[in-house]
C-alpha atoms as a PDB file:
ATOM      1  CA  UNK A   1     -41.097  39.246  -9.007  1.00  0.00           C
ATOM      2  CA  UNK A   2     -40.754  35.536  -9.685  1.00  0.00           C
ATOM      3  CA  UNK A   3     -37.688  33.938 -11.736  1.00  0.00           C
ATOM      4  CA  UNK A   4     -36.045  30.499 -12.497  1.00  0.00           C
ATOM      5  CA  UNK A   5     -32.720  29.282 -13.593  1.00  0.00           C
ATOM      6  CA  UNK A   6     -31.412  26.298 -15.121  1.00  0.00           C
ATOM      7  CA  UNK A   7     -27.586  25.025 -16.029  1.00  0.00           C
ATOM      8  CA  UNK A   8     -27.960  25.986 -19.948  1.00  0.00           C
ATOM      9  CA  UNK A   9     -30.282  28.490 -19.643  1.00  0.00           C
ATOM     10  CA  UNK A  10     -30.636  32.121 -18.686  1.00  0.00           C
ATOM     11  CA  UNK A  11     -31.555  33.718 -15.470  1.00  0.00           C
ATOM     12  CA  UNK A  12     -35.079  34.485 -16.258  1.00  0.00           C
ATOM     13  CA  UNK A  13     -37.406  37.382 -14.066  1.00  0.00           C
ATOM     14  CA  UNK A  14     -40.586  39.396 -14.682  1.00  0.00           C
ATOM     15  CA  UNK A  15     -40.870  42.106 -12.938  1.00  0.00           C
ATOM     16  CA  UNK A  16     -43.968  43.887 -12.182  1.00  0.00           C
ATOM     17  CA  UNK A  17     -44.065  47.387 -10.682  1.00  0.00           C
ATOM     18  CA  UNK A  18     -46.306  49.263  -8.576  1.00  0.00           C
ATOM     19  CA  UNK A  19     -46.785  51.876 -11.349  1.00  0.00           C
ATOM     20  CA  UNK A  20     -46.557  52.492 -14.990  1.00  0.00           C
ATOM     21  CA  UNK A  21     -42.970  51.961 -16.676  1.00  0.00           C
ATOM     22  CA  UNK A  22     -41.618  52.258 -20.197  1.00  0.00           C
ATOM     23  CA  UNK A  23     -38.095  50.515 -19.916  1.00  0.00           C
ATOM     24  CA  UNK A  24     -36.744  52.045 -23.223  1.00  0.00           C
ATOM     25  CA  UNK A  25     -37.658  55.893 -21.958  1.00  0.00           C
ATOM     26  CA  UNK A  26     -36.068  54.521 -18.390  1.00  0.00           C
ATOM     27  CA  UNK A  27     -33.238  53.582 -19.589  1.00  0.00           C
ATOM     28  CA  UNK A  28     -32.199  55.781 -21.985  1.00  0.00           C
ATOM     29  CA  UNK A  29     -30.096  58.031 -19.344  1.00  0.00           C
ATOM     30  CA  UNK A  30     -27.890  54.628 -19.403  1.00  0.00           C
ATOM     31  CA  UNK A  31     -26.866  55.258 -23.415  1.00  0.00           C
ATOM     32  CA  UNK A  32     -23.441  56.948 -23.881  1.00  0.00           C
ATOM     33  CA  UNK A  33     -24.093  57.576 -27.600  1.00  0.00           C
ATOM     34  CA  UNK A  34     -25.495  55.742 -30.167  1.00  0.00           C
ATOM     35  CA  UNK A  35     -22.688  52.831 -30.777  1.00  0.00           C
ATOM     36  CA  UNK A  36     -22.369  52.034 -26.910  1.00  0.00           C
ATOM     37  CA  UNK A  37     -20.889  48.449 -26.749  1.00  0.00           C
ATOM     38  CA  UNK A  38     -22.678  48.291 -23.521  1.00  0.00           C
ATOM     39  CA  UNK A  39     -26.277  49.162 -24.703  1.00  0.00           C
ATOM     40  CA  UNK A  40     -28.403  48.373 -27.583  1.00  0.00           C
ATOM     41  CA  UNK A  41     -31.980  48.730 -28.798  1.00  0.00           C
ATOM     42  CA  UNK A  42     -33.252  46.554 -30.722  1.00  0.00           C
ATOM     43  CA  UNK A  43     -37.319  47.666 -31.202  1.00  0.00           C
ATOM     44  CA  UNK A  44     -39.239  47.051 -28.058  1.00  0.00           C
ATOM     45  CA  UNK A  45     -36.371  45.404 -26.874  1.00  0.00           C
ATOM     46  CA  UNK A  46     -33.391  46.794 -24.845  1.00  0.00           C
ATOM     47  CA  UNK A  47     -29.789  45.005 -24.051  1.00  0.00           C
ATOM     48  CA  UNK A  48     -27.058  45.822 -21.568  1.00  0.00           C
ATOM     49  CA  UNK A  49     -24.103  44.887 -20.147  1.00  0.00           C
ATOM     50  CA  UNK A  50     -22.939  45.493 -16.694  1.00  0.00           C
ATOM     51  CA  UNK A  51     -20.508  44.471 -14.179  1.00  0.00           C
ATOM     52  CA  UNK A  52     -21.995  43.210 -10.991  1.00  0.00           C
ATOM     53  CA  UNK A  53     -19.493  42.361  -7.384  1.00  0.00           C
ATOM     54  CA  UNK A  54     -19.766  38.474  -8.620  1.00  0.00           C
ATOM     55  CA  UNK A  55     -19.099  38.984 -12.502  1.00  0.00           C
ATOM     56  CA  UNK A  56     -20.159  40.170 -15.519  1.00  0.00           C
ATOM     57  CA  UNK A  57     -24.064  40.204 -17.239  1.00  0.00           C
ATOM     58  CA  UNK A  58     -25.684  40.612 -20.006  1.00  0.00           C
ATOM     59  CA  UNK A  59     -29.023  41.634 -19.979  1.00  0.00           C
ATOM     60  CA  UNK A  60     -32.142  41.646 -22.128  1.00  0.00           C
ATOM     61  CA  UNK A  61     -35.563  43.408 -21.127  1.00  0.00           C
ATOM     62  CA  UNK A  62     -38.231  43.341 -22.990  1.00  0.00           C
ATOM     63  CA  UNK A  63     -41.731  45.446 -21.638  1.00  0.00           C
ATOM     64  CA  UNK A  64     -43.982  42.813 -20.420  1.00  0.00           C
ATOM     65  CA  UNK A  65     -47.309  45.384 -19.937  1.00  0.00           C
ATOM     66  CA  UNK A  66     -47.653  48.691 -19.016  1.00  0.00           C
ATOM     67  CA  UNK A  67     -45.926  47.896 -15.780  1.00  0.00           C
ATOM     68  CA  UNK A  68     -43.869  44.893 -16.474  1.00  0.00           C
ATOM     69  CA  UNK A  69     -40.680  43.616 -17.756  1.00  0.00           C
ATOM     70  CA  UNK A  70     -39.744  40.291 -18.600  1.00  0.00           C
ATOM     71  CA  UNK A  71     -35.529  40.137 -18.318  1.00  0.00           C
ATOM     72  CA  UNK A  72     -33.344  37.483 -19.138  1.00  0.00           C
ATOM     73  CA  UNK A  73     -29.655  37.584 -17.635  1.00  0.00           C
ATOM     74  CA  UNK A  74     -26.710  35.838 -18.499  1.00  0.00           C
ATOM     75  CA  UNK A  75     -22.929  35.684 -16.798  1.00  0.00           C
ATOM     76  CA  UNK A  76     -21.787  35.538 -13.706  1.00  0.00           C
ATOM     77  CA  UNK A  77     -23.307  38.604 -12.557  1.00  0.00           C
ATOM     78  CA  UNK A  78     -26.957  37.217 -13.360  1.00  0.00           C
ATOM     79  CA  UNK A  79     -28.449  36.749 -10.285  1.00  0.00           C
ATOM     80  CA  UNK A  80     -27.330  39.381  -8.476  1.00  0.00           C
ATOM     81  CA  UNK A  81     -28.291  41.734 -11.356  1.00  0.00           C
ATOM     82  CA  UNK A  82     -31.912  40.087 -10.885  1.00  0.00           C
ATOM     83  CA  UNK A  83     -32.174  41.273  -7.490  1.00  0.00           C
ATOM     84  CA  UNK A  84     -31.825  45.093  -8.379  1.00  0.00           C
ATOM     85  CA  UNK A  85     -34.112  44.848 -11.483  1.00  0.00           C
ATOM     86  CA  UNK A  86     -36.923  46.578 -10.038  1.00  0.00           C
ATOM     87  CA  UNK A  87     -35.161  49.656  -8.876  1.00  0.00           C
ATOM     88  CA  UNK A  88     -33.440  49.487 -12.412  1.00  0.00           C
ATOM     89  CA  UNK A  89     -36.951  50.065 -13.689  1.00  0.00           C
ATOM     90  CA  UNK A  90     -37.783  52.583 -11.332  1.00  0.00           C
ATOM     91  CA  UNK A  91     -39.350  50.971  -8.753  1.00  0.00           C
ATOM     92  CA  UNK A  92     -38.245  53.020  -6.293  1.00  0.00           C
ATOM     93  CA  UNK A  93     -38.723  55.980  -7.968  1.00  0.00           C
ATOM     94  CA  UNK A  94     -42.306  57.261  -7.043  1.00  0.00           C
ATOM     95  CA  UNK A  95     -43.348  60.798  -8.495  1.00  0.00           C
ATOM     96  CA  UNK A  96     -46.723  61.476  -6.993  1.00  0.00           C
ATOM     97  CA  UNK A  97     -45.824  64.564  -5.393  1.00  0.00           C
ATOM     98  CA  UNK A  98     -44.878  66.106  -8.838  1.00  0.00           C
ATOM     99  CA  UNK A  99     -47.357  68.605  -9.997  1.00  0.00           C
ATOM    100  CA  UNK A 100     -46.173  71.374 -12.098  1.00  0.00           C
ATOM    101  CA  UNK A 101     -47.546  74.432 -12.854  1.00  0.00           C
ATOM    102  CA  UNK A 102     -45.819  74.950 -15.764  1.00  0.00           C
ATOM    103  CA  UNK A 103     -48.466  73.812 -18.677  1.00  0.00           C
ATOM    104  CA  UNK A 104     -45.816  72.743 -20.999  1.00  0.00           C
ATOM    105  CA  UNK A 105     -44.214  70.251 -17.973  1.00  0.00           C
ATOM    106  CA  UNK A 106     -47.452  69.479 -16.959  1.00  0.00           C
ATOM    107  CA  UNK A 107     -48.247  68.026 -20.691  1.00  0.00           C
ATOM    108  CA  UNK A 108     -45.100  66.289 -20.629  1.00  0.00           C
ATOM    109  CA  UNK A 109     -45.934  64.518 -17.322  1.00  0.00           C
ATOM    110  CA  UNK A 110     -49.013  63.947 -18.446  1.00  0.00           C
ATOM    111  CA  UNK A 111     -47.915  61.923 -22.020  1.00  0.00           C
ATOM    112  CA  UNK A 112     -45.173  60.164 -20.244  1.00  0.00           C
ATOM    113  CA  UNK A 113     -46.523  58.028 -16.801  1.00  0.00           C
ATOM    114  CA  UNK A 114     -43.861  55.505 -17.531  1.00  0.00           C
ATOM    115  CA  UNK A 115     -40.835  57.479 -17.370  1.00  0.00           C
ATOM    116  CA  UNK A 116     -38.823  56.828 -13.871  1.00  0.00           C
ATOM    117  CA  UNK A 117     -35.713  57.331 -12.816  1.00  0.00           C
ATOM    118  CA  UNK A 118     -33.318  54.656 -13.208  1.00  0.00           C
ATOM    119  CA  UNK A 119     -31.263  52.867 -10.371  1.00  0.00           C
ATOM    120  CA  UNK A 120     -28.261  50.851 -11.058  1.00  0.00           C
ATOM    121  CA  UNK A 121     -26.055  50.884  -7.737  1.00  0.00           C
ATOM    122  CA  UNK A 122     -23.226  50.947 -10.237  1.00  0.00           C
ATOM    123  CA  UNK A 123     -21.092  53.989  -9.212  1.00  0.00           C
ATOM    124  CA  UNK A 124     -18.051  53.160 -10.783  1.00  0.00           C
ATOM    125  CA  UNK A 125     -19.895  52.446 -13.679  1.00  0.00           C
ATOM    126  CA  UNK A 126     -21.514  55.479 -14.455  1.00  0.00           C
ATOM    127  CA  UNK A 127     -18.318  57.429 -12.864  1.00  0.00           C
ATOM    128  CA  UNK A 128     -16.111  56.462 -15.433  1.00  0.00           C
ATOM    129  CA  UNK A 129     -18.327  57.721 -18.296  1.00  0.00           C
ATOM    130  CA  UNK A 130     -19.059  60.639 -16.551  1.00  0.00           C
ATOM    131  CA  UNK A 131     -14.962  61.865 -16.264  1.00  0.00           C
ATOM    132  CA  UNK A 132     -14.727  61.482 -19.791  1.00  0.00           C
ATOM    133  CA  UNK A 133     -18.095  63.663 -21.337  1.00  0.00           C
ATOM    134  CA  UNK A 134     -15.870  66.227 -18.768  1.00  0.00           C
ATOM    135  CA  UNK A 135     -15.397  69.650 -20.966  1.00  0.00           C
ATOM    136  CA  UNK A 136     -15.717  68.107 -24.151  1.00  0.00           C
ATOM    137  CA  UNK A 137     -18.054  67.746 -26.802  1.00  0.00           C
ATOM    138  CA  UNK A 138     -20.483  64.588 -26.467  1.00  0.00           C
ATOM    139  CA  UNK A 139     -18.980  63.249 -29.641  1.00  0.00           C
ATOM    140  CA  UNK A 140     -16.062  63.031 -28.942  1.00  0.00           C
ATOM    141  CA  UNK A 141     -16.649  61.686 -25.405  1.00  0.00           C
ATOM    142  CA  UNK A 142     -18.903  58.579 -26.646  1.00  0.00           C
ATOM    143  CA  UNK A 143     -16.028  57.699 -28.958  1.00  0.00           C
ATOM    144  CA  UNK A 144     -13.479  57.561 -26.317  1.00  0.00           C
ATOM    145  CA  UNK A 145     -15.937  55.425 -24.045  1.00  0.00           C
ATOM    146  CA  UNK A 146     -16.529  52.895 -27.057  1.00  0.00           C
ATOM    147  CA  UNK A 147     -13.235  52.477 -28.152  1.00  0.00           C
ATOM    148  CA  UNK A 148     -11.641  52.064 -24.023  1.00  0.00           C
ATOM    149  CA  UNK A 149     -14.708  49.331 -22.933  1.00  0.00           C
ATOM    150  CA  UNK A 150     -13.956  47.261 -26.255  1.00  0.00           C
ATOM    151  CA  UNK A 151     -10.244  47.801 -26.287  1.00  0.00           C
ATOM    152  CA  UNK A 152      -9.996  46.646 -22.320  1.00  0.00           C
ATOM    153  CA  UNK A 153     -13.670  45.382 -21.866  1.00  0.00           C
ATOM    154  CA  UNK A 154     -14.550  41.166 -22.064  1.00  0.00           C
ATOM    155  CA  UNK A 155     -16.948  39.733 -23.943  1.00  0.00           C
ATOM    156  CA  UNK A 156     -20.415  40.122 -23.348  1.00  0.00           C
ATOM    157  CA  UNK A 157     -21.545  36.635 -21.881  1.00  0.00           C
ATOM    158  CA  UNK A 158     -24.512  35.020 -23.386  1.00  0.00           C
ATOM    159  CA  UNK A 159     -25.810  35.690 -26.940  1.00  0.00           C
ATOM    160  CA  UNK A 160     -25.350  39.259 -26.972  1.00  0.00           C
ATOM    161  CA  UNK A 161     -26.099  41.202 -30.470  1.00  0.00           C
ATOM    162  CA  UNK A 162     -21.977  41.556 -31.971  1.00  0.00           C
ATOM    163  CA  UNK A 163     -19.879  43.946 -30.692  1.00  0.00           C
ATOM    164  CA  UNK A 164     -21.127  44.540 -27.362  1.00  0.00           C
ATOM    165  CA  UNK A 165     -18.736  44.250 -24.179  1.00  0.00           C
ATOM    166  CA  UNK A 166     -18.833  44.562 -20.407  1.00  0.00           C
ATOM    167  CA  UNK A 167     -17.653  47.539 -18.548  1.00  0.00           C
ATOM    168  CA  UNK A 168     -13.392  47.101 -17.638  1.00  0.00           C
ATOM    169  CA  UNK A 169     -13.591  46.277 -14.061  1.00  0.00           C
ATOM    170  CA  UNK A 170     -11.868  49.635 -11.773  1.00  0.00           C
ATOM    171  CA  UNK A 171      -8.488  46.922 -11.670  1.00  0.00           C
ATOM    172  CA  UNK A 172      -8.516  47.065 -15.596  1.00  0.00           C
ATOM    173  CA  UNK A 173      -8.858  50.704 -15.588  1.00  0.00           C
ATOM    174  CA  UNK A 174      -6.491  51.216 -13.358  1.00  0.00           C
ATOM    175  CA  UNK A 175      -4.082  49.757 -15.214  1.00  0.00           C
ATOM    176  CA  UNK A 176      -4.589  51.556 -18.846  1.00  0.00           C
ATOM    177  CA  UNK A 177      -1.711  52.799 -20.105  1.00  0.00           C
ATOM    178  CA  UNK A 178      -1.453  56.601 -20.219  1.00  0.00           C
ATOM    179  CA  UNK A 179      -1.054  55.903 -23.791  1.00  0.00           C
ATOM    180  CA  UNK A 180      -4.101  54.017 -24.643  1.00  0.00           C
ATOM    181  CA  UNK A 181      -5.828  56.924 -22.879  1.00  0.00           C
ATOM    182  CA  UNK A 182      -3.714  59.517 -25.664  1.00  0.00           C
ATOM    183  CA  UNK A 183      -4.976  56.955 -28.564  1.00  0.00           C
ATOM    184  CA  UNK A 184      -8.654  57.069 -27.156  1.00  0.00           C
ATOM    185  CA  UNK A 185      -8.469  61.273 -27.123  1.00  0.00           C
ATOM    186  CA  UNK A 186      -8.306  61.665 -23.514  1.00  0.00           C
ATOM    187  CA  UNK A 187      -6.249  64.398 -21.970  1.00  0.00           C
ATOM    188  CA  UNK A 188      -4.284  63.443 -18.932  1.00  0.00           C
ATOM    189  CA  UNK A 189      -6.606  65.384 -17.081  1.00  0.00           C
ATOM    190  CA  UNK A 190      -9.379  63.146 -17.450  1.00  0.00           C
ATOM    191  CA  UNK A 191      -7.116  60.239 -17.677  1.00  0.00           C
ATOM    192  CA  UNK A 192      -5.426  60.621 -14.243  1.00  0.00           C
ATOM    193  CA  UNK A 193      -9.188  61.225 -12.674  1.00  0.00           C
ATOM    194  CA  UNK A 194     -10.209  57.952 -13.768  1.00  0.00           C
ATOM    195  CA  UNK A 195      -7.172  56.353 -12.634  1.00  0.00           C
ATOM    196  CA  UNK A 196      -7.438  57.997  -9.175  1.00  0.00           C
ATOM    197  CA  UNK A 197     -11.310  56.828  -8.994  1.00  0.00           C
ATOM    198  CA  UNK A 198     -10.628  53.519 -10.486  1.00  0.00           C
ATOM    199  CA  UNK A 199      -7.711  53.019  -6.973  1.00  0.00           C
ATOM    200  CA  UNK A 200     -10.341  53.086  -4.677  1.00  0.00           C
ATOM    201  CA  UNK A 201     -12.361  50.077  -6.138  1.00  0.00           C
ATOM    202  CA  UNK A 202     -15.110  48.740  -3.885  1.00  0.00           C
ATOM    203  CA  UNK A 203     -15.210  51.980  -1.935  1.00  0.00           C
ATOM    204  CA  UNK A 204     -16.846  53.695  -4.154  1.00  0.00           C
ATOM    205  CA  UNK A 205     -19.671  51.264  -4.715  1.00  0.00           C
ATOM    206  CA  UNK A 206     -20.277  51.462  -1.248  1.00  0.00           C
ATOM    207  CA  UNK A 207     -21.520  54.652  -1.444  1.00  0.00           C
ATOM    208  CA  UNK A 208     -25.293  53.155  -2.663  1.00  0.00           C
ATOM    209  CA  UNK A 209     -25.548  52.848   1.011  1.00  0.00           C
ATOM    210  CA  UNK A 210     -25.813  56.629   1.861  1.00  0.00           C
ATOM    211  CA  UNK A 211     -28.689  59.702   1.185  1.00  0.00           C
ATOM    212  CA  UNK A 212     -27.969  60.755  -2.522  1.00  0.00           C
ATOM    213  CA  UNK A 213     -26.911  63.986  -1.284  1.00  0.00           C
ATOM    214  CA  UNK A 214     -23.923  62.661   1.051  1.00  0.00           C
ATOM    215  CA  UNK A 215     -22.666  60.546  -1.588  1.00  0.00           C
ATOM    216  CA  UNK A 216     -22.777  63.210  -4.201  1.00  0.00           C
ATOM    217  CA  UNK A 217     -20.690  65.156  -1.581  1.00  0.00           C
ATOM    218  CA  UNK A 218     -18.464  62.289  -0.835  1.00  0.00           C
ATOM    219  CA  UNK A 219     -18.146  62.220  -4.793  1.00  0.00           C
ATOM    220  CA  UNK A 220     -17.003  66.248  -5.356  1.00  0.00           C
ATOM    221  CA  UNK A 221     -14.322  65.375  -2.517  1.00  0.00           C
ATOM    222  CA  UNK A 222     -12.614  63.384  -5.044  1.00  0.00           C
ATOM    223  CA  UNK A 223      -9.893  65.236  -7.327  1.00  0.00           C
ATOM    224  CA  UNK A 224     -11.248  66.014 -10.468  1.00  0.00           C
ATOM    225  CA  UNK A 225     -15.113  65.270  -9.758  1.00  0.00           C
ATOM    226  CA  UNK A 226     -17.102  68.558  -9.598  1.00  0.00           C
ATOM    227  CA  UNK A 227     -20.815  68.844  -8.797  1.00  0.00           C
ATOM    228  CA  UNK A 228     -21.724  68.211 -13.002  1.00  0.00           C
ATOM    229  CA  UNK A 229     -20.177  64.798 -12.387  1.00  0.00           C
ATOM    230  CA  UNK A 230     -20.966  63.610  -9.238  1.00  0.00           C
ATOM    231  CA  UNK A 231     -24.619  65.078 -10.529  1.00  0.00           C
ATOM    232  CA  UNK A 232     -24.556  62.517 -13.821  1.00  0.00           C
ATOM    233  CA  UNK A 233     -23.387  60.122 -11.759  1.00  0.00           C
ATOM    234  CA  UNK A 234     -26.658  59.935  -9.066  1.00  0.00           C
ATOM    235  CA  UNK A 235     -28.899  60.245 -11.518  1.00  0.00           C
ATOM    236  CA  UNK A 236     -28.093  56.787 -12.689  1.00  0.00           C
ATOM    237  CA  UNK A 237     -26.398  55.027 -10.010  1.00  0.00           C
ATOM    238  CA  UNK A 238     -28.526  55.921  -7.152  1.00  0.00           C
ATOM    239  CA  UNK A 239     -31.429  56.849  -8.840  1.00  0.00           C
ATOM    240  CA  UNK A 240     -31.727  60.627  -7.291  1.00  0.00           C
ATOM    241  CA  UNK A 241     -34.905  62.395  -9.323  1.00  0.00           C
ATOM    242  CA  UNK A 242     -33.140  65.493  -7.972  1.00  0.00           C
ATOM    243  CA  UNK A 243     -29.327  65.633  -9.039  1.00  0.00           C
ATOM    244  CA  UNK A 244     -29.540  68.408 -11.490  1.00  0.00           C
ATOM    245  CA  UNK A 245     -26.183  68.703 -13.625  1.00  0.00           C
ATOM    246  CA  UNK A 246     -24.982  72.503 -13.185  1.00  0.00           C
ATOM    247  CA  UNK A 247     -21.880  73.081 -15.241  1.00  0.00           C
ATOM    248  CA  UNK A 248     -23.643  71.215 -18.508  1.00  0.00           C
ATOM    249  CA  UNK A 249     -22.583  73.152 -21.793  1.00  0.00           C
ATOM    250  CA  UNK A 250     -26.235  73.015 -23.481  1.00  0.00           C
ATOM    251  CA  UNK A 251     -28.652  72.248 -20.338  1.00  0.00           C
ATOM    252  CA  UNK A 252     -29.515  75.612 -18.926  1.00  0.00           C
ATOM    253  CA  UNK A 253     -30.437  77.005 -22.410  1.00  0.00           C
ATOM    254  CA  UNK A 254     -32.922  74.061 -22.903  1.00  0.00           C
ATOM    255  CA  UNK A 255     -34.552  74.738 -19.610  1.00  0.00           C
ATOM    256  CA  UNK A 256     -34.916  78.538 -20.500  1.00  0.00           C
ATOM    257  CA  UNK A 257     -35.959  78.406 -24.446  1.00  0.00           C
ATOM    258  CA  UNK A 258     -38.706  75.137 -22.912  1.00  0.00           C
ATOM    259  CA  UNK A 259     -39.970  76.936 -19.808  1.00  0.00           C
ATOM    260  CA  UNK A 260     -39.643  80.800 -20.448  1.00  0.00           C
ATOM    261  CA  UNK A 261     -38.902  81.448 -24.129  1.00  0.00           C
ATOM    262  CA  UNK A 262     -35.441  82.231 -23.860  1.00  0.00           C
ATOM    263  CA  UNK A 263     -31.964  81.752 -22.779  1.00  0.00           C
ATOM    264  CA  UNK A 264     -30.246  81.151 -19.378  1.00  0.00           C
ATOM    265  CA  UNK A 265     -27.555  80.793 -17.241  1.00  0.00           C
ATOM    266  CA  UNK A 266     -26.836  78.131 -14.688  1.00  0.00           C
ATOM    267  CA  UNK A 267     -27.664  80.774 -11.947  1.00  0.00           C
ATOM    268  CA  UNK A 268     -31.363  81.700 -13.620  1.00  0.00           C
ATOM    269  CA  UNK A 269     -31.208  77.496 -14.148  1.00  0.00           C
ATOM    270  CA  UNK A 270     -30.974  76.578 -10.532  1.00  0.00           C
ATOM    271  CA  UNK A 271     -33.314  79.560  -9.250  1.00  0.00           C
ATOM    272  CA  UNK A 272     -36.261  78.310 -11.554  1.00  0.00           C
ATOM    273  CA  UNK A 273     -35.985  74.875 -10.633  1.00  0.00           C
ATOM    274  CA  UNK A 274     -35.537  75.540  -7.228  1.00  0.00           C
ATOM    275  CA  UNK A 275     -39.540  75.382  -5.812  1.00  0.00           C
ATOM    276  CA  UNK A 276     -39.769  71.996  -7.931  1.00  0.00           C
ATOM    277  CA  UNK A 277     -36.773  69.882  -5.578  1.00  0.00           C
ATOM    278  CA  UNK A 278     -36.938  67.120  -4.903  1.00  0.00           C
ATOM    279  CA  UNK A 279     -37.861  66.113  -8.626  1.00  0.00           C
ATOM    280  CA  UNK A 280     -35.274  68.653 -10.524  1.00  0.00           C
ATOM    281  CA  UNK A 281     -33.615  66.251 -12.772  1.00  0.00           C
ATOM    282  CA  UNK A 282     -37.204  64.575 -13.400  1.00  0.00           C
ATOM    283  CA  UNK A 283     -38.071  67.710 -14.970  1.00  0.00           C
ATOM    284  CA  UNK A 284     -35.187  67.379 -17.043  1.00  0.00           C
ATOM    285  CA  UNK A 285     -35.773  64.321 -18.319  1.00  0.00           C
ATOM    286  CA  UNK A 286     -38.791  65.412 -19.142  1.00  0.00           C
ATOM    287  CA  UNK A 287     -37.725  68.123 -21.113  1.00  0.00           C
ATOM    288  CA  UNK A 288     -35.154  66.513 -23.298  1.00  0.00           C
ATOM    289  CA  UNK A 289     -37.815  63.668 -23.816  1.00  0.00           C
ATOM    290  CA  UNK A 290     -39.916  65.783 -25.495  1.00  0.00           C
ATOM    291  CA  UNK A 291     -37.802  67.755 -28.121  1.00  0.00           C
ATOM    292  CA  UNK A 292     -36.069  69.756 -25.313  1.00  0.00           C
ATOM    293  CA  UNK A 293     -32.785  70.507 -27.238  1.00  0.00           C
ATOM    294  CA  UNK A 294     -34.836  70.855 -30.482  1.00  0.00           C
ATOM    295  CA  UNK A 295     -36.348  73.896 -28.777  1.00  0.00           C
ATOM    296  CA  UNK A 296     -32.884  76.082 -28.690  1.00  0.00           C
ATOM    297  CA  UNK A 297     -32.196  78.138 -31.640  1.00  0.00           C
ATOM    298  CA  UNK A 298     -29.428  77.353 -33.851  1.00  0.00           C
ATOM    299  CA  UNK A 299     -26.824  80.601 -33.848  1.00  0.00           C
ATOM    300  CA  UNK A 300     -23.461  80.123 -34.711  1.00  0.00           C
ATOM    301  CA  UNK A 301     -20.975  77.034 -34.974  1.00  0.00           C
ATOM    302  CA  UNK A 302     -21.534  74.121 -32.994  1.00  0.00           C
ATOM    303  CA  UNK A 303     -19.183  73.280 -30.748  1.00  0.00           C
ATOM    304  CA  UNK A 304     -15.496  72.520 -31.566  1.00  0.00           C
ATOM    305  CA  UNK A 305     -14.732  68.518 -31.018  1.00  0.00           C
ATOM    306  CA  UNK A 306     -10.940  69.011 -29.525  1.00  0.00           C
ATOM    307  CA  UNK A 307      -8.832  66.250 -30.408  1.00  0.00           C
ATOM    308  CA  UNK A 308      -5.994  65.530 -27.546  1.00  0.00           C
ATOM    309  CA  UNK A 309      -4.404  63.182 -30.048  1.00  0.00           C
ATOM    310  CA  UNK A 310      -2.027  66.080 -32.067  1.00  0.00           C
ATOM    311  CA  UNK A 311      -1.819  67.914 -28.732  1.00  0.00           C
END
C-alpha cells in the first residue's frame, strides 16, 4: 500500500491485495437502499462516507486492476480511514477453504473470485442501520435511515456528489428527539434501542478487538439486539464470512428455492448451511449476487410497509 498527502489535496492510497477483488460487489453489503446519503455509485466508481475516532471522511474508490484500488480520502477521518482500506476490500477475508458441492454455489464461486467480505471496524455504524431494518419492510427502513443521517448528519467533507452526509456521531444520536424519530417512522421500540446503543459510545467500537463470535454475543446482551442484528452487524463491521442473519423475513426462502427447489424455514435454513461454517454468510452473498431473491416465486401481497407516523 503506498499513499501521499498534501495541505489542498486528498489523502491518496492504492491498495493492492493478495487476491482478486471487485470493490463495487464488496461493498455492496454497505448500501442501505438505493438513495443512501452515505453511499453512491457512480459507474466503476464507488463513494462513501464514514465516521472514523478522529473525524469524518469521504471516500472515493475506484478498481485499480483485478486486485487493486486506488482511494482518495478527504476529512478529518482520512488517514485513519487509509489504514483500514485493505480489510475494507477484503483483505482479510481469504476463502480458499470454500468448496461447495452444491453445483449451483459452486458456479457462483466460480463467476465471482472478487467478491470478499467487507471489514469496516465501524460497529456503531452498521448498528444503527441495523435497529431500524428491525421488523419492518426494507422500504420503509432505508427511508428512515436517509431522512435521520441528513436531518442530524454533517456535510460530507471534500467534493462529494450532492446530497451525501456522514453518519450522526452515537452523541448526535443520542440526543434525537423522540419526535424526530415519530417523523422518520420509527416506533419507540426501535427508537429507544438506538438511544440505549448510541449511550455507550466508544464501547461498542471496541468490540473490533474480540473473535466475531464474542462480540456478536456481547451484541445480543444488549436490549433490543437479537441474533438477526448483531448477525447484520458482523458481517460488515468485523468482516465475519460466517454471521448468517436468522430471523430475516425473505432469507431462508431464497436459500431453499436456490439450493433445493423449494421453500424453508429458518430451522431447515441453519441445518443446510450448517457443514459449510465458517463461510455461511459467504454463501449468502453469493446467492443474492446472482438473482437469489429473483429465484422465489411471487404468491400473494408483498409485504405491508407499516407506517408508525398515524399510530
Amino acid at each position: 500500500m503506498t499513499a501521499s498527502v498534501g495541505e489542498a489535496t486528498p489523502f491518496d492510497t492504492r491498495v493492492v491485495l493478495p487476491w482478486p477483488a471487485d470493490v463495487a460487489q464488496t461493498l455492496r453489503p454497505l448500501q442501505r437502499g438505493p438513495y443512501d446519503p452515505c453511499h453512491r455509485r457512480d459507474g466503476d466508481v464507488v463513494w462513501r462516507t464514514s465516521r472514523m475516532g478522529s473525524g469524518p471522511v469521504t471516500y472515493r474508490i475506484r478498481q485499480d486492476g483485478p486486485s487493486g484500488a486506488r482511494c482518495l480520502a478527504w476529512g478529518p477521518g482520512a488517514e485513519e480511514f487509509a489504514t483500514g482500506l485493505p480489510a475494507l476490500l477484503g483483505a482479510g477475508d481469504d476463502d480458499s477453504g470454500f468448496a461447495p458441492e452444491h453445483p449451483l454455489l459452486a458456479e457462483a464461486h466460480r463467476r465471482l473470485p472478487g467478491l470478499r467480505i467487507t471489514r469496516t471496524g465501524r460497529v456503531f455504524e452498521a448498528l444503527v442501520p441495523a435497529i431500524l431494518e428491525q421488523r419492518v419492510h426494507g422500504v420503509a427502513a432505508f427511508a428512515s435511515w436517509r431522512r435521520l443521517v441528513t436531518r442530524f448528519g454533517d456535510p460530507a467533507p471534500g467534493p462529494a456528489p450532492r446530497g451525501m452526509a456522514v453518519p450522526p456521531s452515537a452523541d448526535t444520536w443520542r440526543r434525537v428527539p423522540s419526535w424526530e424519530f415519530h417523523r422518520a417512522n420509527v416506533d419507540p421500540g426501535r427508537a429507544r434501542t438506538i438511544v440505549r446503543c448510541a449511550q455507550l459510545g466508544d464501547t461498542l467500537e471496541r468490540l473490533t478487538a474480540e473473535s466475531p463470535q464474542r462480540a456478536q454475543h456481547r451484541l445480543r446482551s444488549l436490549p433490543g439486539v437479537g441474533v438477526w442484528t448483531a448477525a447484520e452487524v458482523a458481517q460488515r463491521a468485523f468482516g465475519d464470512a460466517d454471521a448468517l442473519s436468522v430471523g430475516d423475513y425473505h432469507l431462508a426462502s431464497v436459500v431453499g428455492w436456490s439450493l433445493l427447489g423449494g421453500p424453508l424455514d429458518d430451522a431447515g435454513m441453519v441445518d443446510l448451511l450448517e457443514p459449510l461454517r465458517p463461510h455461511r454468510y459467504r454463501v449468502i452473498r453469493l446467492l443474492t449476487e446472482t438473482g437469489g431473491y429473483g429465484r422465489v416465486p411471487r404468491r400473494g401481497p408483498r409485504t405491508a410497509i407499516t407506517d408508525h407516523r398515524h399510530r
